[in-house]
C-alpha atoms as a PDB file:
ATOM      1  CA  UNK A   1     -87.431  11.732 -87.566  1.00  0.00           C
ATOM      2  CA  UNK A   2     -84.145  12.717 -88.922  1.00  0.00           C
ATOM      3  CA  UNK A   3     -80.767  11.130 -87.093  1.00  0.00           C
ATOM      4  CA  UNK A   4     -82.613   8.576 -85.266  1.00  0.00           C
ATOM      5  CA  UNK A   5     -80.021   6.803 -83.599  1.00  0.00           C
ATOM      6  CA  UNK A   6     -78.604   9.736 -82.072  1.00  0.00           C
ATOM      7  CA  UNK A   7     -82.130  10.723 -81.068  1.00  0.00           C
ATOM      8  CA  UNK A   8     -82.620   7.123 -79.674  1.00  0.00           C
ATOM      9  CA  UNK A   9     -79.363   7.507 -77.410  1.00  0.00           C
ATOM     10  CA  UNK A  10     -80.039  10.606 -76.471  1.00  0.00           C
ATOM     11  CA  UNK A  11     -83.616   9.394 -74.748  1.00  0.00           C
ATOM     12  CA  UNK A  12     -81.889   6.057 -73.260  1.00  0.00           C
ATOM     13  CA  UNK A  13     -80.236   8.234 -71.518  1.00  0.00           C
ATOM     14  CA  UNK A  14     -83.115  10.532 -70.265  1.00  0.00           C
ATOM     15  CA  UNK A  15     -84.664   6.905 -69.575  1.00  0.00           C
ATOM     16  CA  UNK A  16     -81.816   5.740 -67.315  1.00  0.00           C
ATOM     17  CA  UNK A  17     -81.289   8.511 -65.262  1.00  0.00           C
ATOM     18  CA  UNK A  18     -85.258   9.771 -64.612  1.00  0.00           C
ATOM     19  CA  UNK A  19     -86.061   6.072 -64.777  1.00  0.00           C
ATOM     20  CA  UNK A  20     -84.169   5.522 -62.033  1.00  0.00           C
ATOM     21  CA  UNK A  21     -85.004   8.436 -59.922  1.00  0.00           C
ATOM     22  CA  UNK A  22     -88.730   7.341 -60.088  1.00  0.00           C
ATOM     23  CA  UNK A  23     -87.968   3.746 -59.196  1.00  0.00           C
ATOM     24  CA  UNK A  24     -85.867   4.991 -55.956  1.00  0.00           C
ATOM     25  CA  UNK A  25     -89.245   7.179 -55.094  1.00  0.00           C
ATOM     26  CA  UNK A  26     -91.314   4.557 -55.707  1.00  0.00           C
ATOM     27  CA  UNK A  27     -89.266   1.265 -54.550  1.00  0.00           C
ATOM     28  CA  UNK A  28     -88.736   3.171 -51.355  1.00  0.00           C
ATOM     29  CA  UNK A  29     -92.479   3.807 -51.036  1.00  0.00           C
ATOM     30  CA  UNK A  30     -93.455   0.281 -51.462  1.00  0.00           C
ATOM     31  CA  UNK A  31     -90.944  -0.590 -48.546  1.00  0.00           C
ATOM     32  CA  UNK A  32     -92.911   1.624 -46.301  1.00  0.00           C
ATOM     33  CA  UNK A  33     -96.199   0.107 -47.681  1.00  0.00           C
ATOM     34  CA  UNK A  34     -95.059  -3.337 -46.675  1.00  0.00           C
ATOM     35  CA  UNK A  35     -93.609  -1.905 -43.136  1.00  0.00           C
ATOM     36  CA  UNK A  36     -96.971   0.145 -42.481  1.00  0.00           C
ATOM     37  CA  UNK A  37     -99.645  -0.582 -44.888  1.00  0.00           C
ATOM     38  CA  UNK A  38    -102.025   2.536 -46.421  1.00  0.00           C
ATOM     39  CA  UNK A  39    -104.863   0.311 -48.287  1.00  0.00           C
ATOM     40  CA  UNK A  40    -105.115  -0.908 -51.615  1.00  0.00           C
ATOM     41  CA  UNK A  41    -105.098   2.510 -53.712  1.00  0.00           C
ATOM     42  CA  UNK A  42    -101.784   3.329 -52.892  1.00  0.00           C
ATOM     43  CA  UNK A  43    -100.108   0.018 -53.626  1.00  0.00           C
ATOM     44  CA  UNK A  44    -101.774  -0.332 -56.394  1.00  0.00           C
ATOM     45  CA  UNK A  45    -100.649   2.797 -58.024  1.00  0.00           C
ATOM     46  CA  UNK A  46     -96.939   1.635 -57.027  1.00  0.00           C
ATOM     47  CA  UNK A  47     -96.651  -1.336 -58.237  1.00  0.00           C
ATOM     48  CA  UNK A  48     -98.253  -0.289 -61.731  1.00  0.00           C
ATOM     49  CA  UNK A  49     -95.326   2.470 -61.623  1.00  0.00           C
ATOM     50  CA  UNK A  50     -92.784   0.683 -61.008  1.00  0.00           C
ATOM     51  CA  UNK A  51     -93.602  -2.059 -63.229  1.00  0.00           C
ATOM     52  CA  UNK A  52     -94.060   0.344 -65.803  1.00  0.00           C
ATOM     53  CA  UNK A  53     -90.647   1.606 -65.656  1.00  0.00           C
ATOM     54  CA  UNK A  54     -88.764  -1.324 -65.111  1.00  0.00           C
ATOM     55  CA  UNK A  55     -90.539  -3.651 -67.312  1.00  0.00           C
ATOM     56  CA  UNK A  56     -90.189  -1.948 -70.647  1.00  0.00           C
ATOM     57  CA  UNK A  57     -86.273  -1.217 -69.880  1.00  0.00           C
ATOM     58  CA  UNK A  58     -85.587  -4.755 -69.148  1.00  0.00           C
ATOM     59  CA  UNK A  59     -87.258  -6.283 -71.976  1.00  0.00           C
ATOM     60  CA  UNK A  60     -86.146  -3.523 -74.234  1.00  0.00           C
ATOM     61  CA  UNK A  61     -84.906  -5.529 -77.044  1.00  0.00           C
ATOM     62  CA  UNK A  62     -87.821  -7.703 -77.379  1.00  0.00           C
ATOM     63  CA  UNK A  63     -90.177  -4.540 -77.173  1.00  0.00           C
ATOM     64  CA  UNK A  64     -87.652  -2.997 -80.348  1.00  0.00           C
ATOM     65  CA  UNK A  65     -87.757  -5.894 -82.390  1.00  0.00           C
ATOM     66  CA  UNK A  66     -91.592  -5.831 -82.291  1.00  0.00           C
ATOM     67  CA  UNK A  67     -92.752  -2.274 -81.904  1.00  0.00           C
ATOM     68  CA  UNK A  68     -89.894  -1.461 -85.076  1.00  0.00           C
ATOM     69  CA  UNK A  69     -90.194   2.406 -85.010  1.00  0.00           C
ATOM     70  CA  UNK A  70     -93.140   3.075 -82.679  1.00  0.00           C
ATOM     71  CA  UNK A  71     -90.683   1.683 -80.003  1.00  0.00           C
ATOM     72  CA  UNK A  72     -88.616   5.068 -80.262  1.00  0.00           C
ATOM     73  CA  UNK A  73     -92.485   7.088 -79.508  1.00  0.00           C
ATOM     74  CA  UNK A  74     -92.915   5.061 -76.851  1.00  0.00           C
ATOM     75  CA  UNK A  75     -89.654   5.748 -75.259  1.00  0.00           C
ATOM     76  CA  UNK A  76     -89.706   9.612 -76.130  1.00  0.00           C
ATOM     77  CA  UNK A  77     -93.245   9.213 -74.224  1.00  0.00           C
ATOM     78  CA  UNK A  78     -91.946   7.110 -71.150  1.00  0.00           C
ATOM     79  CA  UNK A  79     -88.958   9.705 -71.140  1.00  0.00           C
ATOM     80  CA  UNK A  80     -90.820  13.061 -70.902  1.00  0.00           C
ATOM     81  CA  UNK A  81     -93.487  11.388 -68.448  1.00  0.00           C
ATOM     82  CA  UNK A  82     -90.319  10.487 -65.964  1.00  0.00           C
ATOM     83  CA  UNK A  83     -88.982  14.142 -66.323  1.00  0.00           C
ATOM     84  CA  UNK A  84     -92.089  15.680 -65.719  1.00  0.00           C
ATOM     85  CA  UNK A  85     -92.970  13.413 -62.465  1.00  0.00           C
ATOM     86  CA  UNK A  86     -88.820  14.800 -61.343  1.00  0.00           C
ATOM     87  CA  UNK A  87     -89.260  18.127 -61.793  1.00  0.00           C
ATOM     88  CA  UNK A  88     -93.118  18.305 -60.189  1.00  0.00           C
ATOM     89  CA  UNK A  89     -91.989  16.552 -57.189  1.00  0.00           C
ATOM     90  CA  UNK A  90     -88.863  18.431 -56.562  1.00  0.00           C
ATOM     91  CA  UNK A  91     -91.736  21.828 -56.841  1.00  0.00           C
ATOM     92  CA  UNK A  92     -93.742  20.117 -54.891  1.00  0.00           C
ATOM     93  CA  UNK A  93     -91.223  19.200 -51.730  1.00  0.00           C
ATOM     94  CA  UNK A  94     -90.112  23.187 -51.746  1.00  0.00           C
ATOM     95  CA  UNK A  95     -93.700  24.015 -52.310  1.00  0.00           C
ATOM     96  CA  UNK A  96     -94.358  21.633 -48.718  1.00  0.00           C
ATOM     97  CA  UNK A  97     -91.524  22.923 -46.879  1.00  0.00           C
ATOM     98  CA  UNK A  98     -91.840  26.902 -47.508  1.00  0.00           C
ATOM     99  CA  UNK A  99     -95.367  26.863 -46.902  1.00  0.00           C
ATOM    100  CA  UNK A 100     -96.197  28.735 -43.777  1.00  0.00           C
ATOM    101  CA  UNK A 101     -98.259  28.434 -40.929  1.00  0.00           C
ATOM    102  CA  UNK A 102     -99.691  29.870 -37.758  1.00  0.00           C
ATOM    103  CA  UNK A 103     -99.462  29.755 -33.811  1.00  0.00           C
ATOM    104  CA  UNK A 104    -102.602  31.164 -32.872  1.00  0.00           C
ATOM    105  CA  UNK A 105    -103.797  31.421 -29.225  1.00  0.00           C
ATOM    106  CA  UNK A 106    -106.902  33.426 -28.593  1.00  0.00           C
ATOM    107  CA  UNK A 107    -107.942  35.987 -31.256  1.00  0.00           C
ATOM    108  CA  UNK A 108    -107.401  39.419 -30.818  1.00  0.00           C
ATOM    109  CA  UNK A 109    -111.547  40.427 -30.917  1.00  0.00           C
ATOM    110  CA  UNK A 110    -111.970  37.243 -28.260  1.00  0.00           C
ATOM    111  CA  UNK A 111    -112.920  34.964 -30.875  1.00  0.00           C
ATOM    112  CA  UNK A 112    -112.285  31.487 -29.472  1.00  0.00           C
ATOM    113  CA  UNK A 113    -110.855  28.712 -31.426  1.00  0.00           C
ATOM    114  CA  UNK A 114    -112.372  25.169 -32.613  1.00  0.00           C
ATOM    115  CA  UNK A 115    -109.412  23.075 -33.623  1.00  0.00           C
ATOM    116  CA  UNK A 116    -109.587  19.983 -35.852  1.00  0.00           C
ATOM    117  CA  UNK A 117    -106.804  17.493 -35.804  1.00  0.00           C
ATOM    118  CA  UNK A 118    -106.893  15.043 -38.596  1.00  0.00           C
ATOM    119  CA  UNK A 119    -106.399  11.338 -38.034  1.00  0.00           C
ATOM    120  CA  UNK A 120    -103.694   9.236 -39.190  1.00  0.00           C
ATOM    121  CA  UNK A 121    -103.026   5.075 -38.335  1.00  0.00           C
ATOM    122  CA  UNK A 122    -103.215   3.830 -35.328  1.00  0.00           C
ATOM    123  CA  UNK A 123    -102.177   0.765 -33.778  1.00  0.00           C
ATOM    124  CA  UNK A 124    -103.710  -1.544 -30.931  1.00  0.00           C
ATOM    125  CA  UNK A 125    -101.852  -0.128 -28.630  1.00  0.00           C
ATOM    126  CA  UNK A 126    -102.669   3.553 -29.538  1.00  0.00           C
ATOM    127  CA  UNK A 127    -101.429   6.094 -32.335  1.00  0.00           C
ATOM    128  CA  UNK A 128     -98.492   5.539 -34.312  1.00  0.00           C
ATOM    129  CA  UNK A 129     -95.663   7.837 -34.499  1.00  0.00           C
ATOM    130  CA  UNK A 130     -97.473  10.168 -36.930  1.00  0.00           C
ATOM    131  CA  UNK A 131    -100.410  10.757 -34.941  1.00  0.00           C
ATOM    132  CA  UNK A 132     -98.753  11.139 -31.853  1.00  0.00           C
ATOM    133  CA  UNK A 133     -97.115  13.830 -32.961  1.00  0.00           C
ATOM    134  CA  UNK A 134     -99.680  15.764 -33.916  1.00  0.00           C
ATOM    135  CA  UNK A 135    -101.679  15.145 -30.800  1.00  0.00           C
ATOM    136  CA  UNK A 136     -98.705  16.278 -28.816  1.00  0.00           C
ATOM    137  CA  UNK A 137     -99.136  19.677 -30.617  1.00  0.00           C
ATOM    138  CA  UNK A 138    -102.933  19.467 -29.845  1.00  0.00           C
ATOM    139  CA  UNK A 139    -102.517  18.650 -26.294  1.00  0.00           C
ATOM    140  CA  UNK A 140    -100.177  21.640 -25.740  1.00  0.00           C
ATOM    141  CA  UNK A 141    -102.183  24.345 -27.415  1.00  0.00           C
ATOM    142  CA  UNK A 142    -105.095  23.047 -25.989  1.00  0.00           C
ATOM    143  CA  UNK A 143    -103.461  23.557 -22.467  1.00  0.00           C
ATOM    144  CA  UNK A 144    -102.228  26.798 -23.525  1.00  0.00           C
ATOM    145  CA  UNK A 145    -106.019  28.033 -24.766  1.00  0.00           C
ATOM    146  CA  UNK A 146    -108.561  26.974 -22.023  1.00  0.00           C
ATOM    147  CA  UNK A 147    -112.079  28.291 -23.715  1.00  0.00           C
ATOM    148  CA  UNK A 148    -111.196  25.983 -26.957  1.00  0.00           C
ATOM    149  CA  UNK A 149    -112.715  22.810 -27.918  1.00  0.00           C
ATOM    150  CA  UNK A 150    -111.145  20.326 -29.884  1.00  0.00           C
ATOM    151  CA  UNK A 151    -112.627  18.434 -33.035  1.00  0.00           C
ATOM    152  CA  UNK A 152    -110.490  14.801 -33.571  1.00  0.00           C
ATOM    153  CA  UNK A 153    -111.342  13.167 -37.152  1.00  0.00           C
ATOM    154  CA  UNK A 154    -110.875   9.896 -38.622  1.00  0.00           C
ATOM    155  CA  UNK A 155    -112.764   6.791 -38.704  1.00  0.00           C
ATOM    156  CA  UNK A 156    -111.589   3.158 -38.856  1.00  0.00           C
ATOM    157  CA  UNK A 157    -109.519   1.478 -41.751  1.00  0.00           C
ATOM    158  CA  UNK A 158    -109.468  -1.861 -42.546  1.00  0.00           C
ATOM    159  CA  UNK A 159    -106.438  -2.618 -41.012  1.00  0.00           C
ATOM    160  CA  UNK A 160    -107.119  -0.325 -37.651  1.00  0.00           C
ATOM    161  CA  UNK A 161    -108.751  -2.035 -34.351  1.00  0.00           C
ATOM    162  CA  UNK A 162    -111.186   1.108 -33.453  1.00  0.00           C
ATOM    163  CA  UNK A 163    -111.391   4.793 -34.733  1.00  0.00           C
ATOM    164  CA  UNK A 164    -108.803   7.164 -35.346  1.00  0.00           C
ATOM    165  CA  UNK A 165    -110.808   9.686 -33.849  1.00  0.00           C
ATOM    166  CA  UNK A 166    -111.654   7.541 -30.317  1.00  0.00           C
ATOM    167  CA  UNK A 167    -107.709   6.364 -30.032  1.00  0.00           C
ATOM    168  CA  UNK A 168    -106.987  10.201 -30.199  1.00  0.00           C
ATOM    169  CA  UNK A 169    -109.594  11.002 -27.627  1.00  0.00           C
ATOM    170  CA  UNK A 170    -108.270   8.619 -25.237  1.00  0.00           C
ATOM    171  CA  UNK A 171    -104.570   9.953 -25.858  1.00  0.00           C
ATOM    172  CA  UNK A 172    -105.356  13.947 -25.160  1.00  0.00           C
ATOM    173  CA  UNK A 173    -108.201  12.790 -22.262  1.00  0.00           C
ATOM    174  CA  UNK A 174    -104.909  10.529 -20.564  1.00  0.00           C
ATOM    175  CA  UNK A 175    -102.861  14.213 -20.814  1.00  0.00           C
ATOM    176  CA  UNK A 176    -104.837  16.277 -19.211  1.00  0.00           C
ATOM    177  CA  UNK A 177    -107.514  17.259 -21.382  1.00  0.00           C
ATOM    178  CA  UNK A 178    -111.582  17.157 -20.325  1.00  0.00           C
ATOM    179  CA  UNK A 179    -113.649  15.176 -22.411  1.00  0.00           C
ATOM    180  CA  UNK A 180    -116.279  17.641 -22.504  1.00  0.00           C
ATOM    181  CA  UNK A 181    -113.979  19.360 -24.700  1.00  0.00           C
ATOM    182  CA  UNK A 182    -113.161  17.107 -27.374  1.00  0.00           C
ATOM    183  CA  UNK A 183    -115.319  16.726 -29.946  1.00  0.00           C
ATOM    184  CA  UNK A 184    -115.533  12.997 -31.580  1.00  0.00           C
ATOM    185  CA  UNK A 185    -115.925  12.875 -35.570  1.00  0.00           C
ATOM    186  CA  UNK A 186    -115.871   8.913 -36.689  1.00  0.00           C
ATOM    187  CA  UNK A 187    -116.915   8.883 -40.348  1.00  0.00           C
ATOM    188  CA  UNK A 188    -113.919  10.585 -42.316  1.00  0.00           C
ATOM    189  CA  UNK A 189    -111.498   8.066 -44.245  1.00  0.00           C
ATOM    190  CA  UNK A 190    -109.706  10.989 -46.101  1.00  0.00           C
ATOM    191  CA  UNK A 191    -108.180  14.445 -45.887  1.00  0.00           C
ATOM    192  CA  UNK A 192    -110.876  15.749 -47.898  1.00  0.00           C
ATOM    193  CA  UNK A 193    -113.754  14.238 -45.251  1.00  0.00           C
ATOM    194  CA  UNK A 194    -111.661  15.593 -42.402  1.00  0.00           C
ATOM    195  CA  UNK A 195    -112.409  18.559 -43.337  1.00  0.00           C
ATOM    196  CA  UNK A 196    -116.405  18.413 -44.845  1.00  0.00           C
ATOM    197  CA  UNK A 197    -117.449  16.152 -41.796  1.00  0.00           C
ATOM    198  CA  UNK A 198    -115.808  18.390 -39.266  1.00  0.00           C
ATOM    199  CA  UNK A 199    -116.944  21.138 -40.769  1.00  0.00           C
ATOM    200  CA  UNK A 200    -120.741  20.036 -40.571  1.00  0.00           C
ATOM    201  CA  UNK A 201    -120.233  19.391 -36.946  1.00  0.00           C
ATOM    202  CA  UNK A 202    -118.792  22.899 -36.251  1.00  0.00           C
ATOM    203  CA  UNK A 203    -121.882  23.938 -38.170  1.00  0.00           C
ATOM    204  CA  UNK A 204    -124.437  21.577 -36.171  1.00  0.00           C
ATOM    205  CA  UNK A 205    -122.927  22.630 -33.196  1.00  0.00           C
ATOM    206  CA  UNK A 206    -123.482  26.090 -33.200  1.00  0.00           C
ATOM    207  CA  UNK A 207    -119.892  26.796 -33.118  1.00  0.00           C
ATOM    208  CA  UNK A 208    -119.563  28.884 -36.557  1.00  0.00           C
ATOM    209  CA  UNK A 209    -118.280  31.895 -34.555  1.00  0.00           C
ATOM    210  CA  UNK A 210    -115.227  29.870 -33.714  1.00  0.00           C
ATOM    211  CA  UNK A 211    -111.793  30.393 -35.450  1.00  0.00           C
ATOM    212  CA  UNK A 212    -110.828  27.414 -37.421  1.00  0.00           C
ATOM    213  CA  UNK A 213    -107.431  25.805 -36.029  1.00  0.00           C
ATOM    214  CA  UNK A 214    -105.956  22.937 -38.051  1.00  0.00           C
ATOM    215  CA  UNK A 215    -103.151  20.385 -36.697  1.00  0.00           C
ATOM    216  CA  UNK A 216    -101.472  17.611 -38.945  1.00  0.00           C
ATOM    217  CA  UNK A 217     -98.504  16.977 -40.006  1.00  0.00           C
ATOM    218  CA  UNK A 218     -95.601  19.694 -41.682  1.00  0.00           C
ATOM    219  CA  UNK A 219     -95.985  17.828 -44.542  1.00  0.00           C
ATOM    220  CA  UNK A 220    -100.046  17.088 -44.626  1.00  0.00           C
ATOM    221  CA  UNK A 221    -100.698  21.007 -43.820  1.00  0.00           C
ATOM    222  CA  UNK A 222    -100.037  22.694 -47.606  1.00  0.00           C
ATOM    223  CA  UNK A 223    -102.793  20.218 -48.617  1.00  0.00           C
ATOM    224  CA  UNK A 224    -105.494  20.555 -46.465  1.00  0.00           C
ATOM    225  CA  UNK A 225    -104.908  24.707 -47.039  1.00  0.00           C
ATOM    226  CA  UNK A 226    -105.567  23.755 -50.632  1.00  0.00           C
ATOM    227  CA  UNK A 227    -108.608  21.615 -50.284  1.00  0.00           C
ATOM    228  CA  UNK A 228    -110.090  24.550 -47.302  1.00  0.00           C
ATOM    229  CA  UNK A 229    -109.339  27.180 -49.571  1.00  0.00           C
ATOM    230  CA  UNK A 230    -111.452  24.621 -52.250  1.00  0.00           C
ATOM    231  CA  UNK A 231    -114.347  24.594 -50.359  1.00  0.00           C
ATOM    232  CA  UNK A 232    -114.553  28.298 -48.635  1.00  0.00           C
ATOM    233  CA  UNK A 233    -113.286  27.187 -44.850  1.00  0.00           C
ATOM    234  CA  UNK A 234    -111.510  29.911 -43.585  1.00  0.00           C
ATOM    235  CA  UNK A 235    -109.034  28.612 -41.133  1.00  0.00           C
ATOM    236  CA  UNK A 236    -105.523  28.731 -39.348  1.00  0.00           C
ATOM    237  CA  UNK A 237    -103.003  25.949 -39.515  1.00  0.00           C
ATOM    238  CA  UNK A 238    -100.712  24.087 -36.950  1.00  0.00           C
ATOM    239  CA  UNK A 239     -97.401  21.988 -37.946  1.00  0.00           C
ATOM    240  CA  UNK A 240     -96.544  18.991 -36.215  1.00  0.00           C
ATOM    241  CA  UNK A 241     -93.185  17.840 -36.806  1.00  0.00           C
ATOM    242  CA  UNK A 242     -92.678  14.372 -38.758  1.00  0.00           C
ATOM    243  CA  UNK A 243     -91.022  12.106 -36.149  1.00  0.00           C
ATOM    244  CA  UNK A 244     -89.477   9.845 -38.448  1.00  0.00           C
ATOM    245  CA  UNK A 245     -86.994  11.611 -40.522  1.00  0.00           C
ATOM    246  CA  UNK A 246     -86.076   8.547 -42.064  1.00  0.00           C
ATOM    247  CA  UNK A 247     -90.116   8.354 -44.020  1.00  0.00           C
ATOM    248  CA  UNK A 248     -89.909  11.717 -44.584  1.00  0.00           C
ATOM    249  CA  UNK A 249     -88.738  11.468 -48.154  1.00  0.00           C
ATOM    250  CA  UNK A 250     -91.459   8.229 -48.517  1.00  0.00           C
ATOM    251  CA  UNK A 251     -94.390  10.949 -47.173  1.00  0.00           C
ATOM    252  CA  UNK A 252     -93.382  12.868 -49.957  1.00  0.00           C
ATOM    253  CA  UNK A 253     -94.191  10.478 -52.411  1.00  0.00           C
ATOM    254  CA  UNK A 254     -97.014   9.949 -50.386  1.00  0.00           C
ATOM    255  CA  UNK A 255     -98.081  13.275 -50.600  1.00  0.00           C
ATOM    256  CA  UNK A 256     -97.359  13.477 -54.512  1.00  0.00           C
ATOM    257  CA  UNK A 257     -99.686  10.846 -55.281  1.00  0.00           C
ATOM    258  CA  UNK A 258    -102.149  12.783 -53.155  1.00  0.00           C
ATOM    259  CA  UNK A 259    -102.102  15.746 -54.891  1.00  0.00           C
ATOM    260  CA  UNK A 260    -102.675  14.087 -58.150  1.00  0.00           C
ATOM    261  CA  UNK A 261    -105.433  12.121 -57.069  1.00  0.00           C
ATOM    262  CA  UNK A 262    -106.818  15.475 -55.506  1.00  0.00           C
ATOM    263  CA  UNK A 263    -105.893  17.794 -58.651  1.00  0.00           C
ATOM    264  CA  UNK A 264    -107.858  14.511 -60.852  1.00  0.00           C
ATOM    265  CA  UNK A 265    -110.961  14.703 -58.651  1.00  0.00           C
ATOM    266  CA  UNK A 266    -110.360  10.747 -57.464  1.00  0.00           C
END
């Protein structure tokens, strides 16, 4: 490689600045990890990032003296991988935020709805902040729609006293909603079970002439239209506004890390 140590301070500078972008993104997910924990998988993958990044910048000169040549590679390497993880989450976020969604109510050839509202934690002393929010949405458009049912999905982590799904049948029965119309779904321990167990339920159930309706989070909807659009489920969507402003850029990292475990088949 010809000029090499103009090529070599050209990267350490690539290195600095995208180096440090991805240890903001990541140090600031690993404080939410330690606030609310999310299970091994994703604190796994942080640590290994961020320990990637830092550790080979501050033991640099050790690393040049040993690698000799290959140590430029390996920073031209480390370099483009940091750019490409910017620019992909910076698509990403504007792909989140200006994807749309709908307000249904009941269909225009009296289809009724069947809506599914995806679990998130929850807490001893009921859903967290997340999930309250987007059982606030379901309680209201359930009031609003009086022949739908509702289908609430998520089982029980590790770290969670009961199922997602029972806590959230408990909140919407306490506001007002009947039981009878709340359909319980206790196995799912991912976005992409949400949708295949809740499915199989609308389809034991008899209730495949209902409209599809699904409630999460702004930031969790753009996902789960990928993954129905995956797997043929023709449905509607429902926002629920993150309630925590001050996560929201964590949830995006969140969210990245989803994606690429969903676009890698993990």
């Amino acid at each position: 490689m010809k000029n090499i140590p103009k090529t070599d301070q050209t990267f350490s500078r690539i290195y600095r600045i995208f180096g440090a972008f991805t240890l903001i993104c990541f140090a600031s997910y690993l404080l939410k990890l330690i606030i609310s924990p999310e299970g091994t998988f994703p604190l796994v993958i942080t640590l290994a990032v961020i320990c990637g990044v830092a550790l080979p910048y501050a033991f640099r000169r050790p690393l040049r003296a040993r690698l000799g040549r290959l140590y430029l590679w390996a920073k031209i390497a480390m370099s483009c991988a940091m750019v490409f993880y910017a620019v992909t989450f910076v698509l990403l976020v504007g792909y989140i935020h200006l994807s749309p969604s709908a307000q249904p109510g009941t269909q225009p050839d009296g289809t009724e709805n069947v809506y599914i509202v995806f679990g998130a934690k929850v807490k001893a002393e009921g859903p967290a902040k997340t999930l309250a929010s987007r059982l606030e949405v379901a309680v209201d458009v359930m009031l609003a729609d009086s022949g739908a049912l509702c289908i609430v999905s998520g089982g029980q982590g590790p770290d969670e006293p009961f199922t997602e799904a029972s806590c959230m049948r408990d909140y919407m029965v306490e506001r007002g909603i009947s039981p009878e119309r709340i359909i319980l779904e206790e196995r799912a321990s991912n976005t992409k079970e949400n949708i295949l167990y809740s499915t199989a339920l609308i389809d034991q159930l008899g209730l495949t002439d209902r409209q599809i309706v699904c409630i999460s989070s702004e930031t969790h909807i753009p996902r789960i239209r990928l993954m129905c659009a995956r797997t043929d489920v023709d449905a509607l969507y429902i926002k629920a506004e993150t309630p925590m402003k001050v996560f929201l850029f964590t949830t995006w990292v969140r969210e990245y890390l989803s994606y690429a475990k969903m676009l890698l088949g993990i």
